[in-house]
Protein backbone atom coordinates (compact mmCIF):
# COMPACT_ATOMS: atom_id res chain seq x y z
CA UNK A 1 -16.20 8.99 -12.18
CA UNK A 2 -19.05 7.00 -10.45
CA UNK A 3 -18.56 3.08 -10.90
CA UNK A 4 -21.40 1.33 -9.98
CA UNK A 5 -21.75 -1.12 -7.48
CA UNK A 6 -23.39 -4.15 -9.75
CA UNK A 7 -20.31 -3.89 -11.87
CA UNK A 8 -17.40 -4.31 -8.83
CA UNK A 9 -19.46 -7.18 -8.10
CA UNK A 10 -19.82 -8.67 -11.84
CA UNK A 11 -15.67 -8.04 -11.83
CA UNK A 12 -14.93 -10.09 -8.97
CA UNK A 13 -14.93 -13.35 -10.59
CA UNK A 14 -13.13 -13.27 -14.03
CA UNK A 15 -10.59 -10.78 -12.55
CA UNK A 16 -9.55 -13.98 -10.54
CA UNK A 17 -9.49 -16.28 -13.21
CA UNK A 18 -7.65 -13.68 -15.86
CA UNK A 19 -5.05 -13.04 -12.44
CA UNK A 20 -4.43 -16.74 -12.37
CA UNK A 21 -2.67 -16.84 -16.25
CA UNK A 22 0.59 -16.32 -17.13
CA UNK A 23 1.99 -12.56 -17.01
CA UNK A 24 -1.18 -11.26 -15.55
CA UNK A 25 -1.12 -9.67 -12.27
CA UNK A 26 -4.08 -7.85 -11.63
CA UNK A 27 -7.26 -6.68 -13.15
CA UNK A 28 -9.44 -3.42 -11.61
CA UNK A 29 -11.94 -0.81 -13.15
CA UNK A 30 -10.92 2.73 -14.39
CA UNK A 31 -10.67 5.15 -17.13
CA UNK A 32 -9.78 3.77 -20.55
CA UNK A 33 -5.95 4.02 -21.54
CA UNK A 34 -4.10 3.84 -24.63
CA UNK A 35 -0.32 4.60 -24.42
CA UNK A 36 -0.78 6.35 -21.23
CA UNK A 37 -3.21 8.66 -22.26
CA UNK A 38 -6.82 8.35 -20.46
CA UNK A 39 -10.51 8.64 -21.52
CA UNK A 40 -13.33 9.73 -19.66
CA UNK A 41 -14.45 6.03 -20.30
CA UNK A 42 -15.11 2.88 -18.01
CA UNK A 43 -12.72 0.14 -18.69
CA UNK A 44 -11.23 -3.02 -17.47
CA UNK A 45 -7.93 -2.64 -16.83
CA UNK A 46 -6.00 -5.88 -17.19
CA UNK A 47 -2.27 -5.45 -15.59
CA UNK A 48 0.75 -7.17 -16.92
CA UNK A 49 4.08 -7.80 -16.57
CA UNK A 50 5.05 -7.67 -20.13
CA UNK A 51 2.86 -6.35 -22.60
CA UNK A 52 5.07 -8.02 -25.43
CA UNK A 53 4.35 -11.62 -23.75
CA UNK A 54 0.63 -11.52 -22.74
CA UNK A 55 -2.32 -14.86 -22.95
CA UNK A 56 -5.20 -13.91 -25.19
CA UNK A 57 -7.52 -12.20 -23.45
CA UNK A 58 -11.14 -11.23 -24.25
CA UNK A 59 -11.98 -7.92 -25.71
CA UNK A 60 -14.62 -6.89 -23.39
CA UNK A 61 -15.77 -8.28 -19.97
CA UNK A 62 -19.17 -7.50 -18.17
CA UNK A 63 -20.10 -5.47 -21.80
CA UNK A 64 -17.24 -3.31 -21.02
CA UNK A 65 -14.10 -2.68 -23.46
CA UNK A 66 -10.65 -3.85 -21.85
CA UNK A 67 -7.45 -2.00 -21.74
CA UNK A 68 -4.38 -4.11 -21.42
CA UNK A 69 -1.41 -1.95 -19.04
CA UNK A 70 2.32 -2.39 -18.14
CA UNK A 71 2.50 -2.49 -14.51
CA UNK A 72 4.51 -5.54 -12.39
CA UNK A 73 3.36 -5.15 -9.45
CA UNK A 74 5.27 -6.07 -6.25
CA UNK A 75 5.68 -4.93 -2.66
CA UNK A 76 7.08 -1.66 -2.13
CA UNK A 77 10.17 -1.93 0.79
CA UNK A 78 14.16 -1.00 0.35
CA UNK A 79 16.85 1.21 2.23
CA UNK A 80 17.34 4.83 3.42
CA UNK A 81 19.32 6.40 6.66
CA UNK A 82 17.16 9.53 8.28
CA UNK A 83 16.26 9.63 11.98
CA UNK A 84 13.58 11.37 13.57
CA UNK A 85 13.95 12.10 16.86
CA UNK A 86 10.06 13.56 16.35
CA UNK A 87 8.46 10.71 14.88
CA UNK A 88 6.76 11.54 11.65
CA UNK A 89 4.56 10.04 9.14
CA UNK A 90 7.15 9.32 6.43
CA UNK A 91 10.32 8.36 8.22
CA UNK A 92 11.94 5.38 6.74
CA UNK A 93 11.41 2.06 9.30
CA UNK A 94 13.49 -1.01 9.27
CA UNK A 95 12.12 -4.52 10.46
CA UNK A 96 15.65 -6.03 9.64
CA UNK A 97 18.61 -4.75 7.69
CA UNK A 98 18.26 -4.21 3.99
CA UNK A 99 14.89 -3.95 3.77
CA UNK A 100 13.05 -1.12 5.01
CA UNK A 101 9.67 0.99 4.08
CA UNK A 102 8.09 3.87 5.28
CA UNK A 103 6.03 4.68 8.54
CA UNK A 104 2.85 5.92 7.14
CA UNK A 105 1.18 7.79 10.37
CA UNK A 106 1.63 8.22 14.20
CA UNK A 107 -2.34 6.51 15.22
CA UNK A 108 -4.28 6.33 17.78
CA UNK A 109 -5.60 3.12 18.79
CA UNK A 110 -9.21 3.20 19.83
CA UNK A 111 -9.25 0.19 22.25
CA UNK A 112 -6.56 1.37 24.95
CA UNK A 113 -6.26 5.48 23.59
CA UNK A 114 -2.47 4.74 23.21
CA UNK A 115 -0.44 5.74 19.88
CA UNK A 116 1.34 2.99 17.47
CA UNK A 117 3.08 3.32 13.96
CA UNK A 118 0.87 2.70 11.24
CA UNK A 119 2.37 0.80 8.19
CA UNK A 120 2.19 -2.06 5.69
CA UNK A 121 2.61 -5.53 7.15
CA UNK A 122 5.14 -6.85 4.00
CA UNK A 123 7.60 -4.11 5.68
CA UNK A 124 7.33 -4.68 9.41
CA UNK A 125 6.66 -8.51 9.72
CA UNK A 126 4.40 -10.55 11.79
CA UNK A 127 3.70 -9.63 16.00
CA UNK A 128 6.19 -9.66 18.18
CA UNK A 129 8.58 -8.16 15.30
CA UNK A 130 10.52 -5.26 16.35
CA UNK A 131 10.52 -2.48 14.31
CA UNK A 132 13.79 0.24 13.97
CA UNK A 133 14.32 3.52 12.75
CA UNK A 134 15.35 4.71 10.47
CA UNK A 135 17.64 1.42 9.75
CA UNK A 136 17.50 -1.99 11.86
CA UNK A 137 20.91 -3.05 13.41
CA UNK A 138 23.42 -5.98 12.34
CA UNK A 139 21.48 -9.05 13.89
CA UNK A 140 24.23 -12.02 14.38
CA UNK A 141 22.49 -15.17 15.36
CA UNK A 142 23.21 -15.77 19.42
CA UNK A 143 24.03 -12.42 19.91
CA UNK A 144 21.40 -9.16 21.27
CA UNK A 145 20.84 -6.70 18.86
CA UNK A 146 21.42 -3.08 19.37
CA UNK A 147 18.07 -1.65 20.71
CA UNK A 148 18.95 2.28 20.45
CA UNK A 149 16.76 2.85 17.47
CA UNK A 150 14.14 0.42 18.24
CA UNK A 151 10.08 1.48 18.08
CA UNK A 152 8.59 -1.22 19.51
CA UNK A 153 7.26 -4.53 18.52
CA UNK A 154 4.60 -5.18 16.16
CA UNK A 155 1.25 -5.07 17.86
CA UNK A 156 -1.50 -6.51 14.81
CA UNK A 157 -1.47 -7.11 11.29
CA UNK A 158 -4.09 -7.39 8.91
CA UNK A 159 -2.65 -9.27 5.19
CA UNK A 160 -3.50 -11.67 2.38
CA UNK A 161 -1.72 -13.83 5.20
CA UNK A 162 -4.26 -13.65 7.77
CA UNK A 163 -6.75 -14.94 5.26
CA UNK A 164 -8.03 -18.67 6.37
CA UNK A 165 -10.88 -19.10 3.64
CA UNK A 166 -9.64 -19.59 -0.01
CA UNK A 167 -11.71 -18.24 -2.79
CA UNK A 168 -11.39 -20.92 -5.95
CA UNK A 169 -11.13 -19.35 -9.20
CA UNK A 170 -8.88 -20.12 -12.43
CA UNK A 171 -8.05 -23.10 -10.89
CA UNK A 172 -6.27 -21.74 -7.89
CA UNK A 173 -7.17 -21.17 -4.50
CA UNK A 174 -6.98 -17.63 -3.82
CA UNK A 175 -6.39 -16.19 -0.12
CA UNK A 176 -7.58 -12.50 -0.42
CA UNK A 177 -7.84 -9.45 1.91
CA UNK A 178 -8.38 -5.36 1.09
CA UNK A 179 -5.50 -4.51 3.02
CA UNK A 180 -1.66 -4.91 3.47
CA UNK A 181 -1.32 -3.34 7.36
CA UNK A 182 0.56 -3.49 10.65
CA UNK A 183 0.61 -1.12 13.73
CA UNK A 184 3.64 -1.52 16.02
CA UNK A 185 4.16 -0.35 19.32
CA UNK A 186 6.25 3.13 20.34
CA UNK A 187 6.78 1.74 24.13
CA UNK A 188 10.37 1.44 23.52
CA UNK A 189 11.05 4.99 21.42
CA UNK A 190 9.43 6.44 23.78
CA UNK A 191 12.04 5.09 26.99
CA UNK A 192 14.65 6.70 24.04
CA UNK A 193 13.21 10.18 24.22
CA UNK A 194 11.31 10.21 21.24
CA UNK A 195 8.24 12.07 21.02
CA UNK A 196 5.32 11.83 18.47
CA UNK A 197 3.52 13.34 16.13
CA UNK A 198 0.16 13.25 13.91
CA UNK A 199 1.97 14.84 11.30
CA UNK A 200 3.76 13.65 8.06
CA UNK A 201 6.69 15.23 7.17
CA UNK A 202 7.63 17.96 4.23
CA UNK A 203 5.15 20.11 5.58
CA UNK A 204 1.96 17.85 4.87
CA UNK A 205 1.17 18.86 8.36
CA UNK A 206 -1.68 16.28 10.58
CA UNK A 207 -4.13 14.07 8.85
CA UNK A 208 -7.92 15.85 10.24
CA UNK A 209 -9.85 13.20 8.55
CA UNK A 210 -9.98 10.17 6.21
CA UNK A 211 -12.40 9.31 3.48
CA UNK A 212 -12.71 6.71 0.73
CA UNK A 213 -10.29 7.03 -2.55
CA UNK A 214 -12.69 7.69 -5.67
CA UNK A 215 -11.27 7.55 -9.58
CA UNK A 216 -10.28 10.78 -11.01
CA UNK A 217 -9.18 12.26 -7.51
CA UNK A 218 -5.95 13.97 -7.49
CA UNK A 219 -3.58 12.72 -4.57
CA UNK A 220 -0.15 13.14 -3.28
CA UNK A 221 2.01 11.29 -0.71
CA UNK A 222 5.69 11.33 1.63
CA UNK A 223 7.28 8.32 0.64
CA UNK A 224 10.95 7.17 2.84
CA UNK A 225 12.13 7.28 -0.90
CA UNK A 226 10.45 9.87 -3.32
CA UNK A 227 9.59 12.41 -0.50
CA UNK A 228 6.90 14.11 -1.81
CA UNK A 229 5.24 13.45 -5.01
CA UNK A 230 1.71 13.49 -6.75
CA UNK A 231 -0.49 11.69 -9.23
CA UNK A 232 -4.12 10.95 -9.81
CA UNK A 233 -6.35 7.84 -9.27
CA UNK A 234 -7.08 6.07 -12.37
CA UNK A 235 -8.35 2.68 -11.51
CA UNK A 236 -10.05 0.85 -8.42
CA UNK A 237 -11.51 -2.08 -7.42
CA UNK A 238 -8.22 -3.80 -8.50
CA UNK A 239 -8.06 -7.74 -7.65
CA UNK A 240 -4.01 -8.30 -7.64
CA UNK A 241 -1.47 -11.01 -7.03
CA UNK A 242 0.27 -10.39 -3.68
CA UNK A 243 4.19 -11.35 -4.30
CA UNK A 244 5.55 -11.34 -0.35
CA UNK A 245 5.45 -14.22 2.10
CA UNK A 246 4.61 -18.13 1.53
CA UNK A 247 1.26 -19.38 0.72
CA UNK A 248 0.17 -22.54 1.23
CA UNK A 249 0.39 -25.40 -1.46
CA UNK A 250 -2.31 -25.11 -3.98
CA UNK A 251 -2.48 -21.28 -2.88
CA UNK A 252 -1.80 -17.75 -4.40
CA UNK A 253 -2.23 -14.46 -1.95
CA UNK A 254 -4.52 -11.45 -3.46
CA UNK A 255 -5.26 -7.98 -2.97
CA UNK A 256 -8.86 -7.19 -3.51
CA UNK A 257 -10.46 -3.98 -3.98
CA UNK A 258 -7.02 -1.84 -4.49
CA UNK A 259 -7.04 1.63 -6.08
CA UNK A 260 -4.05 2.85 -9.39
CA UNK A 261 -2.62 5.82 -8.57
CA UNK A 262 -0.60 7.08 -12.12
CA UNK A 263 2.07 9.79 -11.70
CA UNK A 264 1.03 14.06 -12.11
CA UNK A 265 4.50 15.09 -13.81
CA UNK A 266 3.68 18.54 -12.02
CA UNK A 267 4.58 16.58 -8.70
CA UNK A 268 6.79 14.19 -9.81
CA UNK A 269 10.10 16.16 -10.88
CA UNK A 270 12.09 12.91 -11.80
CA UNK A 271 9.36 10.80 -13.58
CA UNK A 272 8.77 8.72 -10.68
CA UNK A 273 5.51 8.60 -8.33
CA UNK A 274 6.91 5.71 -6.04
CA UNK A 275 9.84 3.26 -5.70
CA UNK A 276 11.15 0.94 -3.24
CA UNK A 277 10.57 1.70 0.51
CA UNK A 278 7.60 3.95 0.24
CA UNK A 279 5.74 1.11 1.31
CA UNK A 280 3.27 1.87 4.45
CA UNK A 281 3.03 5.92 2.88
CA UNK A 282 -0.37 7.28 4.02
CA UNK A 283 -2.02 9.01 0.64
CA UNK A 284 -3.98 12.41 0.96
CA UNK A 285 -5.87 13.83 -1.21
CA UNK A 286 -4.41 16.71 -2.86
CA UNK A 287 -4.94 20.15 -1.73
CA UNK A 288 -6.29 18.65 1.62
CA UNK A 289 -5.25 17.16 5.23
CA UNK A 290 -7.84 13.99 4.38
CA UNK A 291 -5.99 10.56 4.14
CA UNK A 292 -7.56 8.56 1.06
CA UNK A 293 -5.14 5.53 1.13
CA UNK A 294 -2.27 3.44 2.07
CA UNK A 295 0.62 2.65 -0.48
CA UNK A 296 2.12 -0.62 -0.77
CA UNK A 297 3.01 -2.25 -4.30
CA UNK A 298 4.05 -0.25 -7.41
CA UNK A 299 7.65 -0.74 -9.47
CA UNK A 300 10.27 -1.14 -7.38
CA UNK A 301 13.23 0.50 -8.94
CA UNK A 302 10.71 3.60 -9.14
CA UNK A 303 7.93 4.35 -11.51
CA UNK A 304 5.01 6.13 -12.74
CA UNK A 305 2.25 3.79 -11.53
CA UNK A 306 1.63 2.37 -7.23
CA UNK A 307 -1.07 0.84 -5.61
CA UNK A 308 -3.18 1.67 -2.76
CA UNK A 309 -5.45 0.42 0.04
CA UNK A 310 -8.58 2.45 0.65
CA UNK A 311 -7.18 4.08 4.69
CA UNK A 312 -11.05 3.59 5.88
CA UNK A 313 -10.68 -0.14 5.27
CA UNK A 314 -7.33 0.18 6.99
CA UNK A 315 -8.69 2.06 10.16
CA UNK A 316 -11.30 -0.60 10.46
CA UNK A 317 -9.61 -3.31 10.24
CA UNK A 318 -7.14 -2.19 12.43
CA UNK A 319 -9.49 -0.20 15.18
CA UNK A 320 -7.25 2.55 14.72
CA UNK A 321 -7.60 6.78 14.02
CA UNK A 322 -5.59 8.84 11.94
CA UNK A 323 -6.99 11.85 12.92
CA UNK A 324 -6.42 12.42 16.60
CA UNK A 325 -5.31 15.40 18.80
CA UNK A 326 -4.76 14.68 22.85
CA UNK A 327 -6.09 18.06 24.82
């Protein structure tokens, strides 16, 4: 499904204000839906909380009909226990105890040709945050925490956080950015014995190249939580409310330009695409070794719907590769 250009640009405005009401927490482009079934049709796709409690909301917007969807959003981040000795794409990280997410990739950062853990910045805090895995140890204040399963500290992060310029609409002062992203450094897995790998587990083998997420593409991911599941992209140029850290007064944080992924019951045995602590996941596109996105918001006791960041934006704004291979 092509979506023109003109029209992501129309969206951007009202899908701020209509994100600013009560219930709403998002607003994109995608194929029309009604009950969960989709039409080869261009929509807006207003996302809320409650679909029994919604504000009135206009019928069409930019000439084009508007689908209203259940979907709260929120950061993706919770618990598991594996440990790879062979670091993976997939393995479950822990910034502190209690709430962990998912290493996405093993990158290769194109400043210094030196390799860092790729995942969403919500799950492995700001720089100089050290990262664990698979679970972060017992932290008692005045006392030095257990270092056995550390990675490293986080190196960069790119967030709603890092934002500096507000963009007004609906009467709020939104602080916006395309991605939700950290790298952290493998310096101190590496004096453990660990080794690395391109690869992401369950036999997704190495990422060979990235491209840009499109609507209608069928995609599948490793999550810490789900393992392996699959679904389809159904919406994109999603402007939602980003529920994780402390905005200023007078402030909301957004996600701009995000891509739905809904659930292919073929891939997703138990109903559910993503859930709690598949945060940082690297997306492919099915049938393929190309990475399309990273996953960071969806339901967090598991369901049918996530969100993702297009993985070129990702790469760029992090100067980092996916695809890599040392001779």
């Amino acid at each position: 499904m092509e979506i023109p250009e003109e029209l992501i640009t129309a969206l951007e405005a009202p899908a701020l204000e209509l994100t600013a009401l009560q219930s709403v927490n998002g607003v994109g482009l995608g194929m029309r839906e009604e009950n969960e079934e989709f039409f080869d049709e261009l929509a807006v796709r207003v996302y809320v909380d409650d679909a029994t409690d919604i504000p009135e909301l206009p019928t069409q917007i930019t000439g084009m009909p508007v689908c209203v969807v259940e979907f709260p959003i929120e950061p993706l981040f919770t618990p598991d226990t594996s440990r790879h000795d062979l670091l993976v794409g997939g393995a479950q990280i822990e910034q502190a105890p209690m709430a962990a997410g998912t290493l996405g990739a093993v990158v290769l950062r194109n400043n210094d040709n030196t390799l860092a853990g790729l995942t969403c910045h919500h799950v492995s805090g700001d720089t100089g945050a050290r990262v664990f895995q698979p679970t972060a140890p017992p932290m008692p204040i005045g006392s030095t925490p257990d270092l056995t399963d550390s990675l490293g500290q986080v190196i960069a992060f790119d967030s709603p956080v890092t934002q500096t310029i507000p963009t007004p609409a609906g009467g709020v002062l939104w602080l916006g950015r395309q991605v939700d992203t950290a790298i952290i450094a493998l310096d101190e897995a590496a004096q453990k014995g660990r080794t690395f790998s391109n690869e992401i587990a369950d036999g997704f083998g190495a990422v060979t190249q990235t491209q840009a997420p499109a609507v209608k593409m069928f995609v599948r991911k490793r999550g810490s939580q789900t393992g392996p599941t699959g679904g389809q992209i159904i919406g994109m140029a999603l402007a939602i409310s980003w529920k994780s850290g402390s905005p200023p007064d007078g402030h909301l944080y957004a996600m701009a330009n995000q891509f739905e992924i809904f659930f292919n019951p073929a891939d997703c045995p138990d109903g559910i695409f993503a859930r709690g602590g598949d945060s940082g996941s690297v997306v492919l596109q099915s049938g393929t070794h190309t990475a399309v996105g990273l996953l960071w918001g969806g339901v967090a006791q598991g369901g049918r719907r996530a969100v993702m960041s297009d993985i070129t934006m990702v790469e760029q704004r992090l100067d980092v590769t996916l695809a890599w291979a040392f001779s």
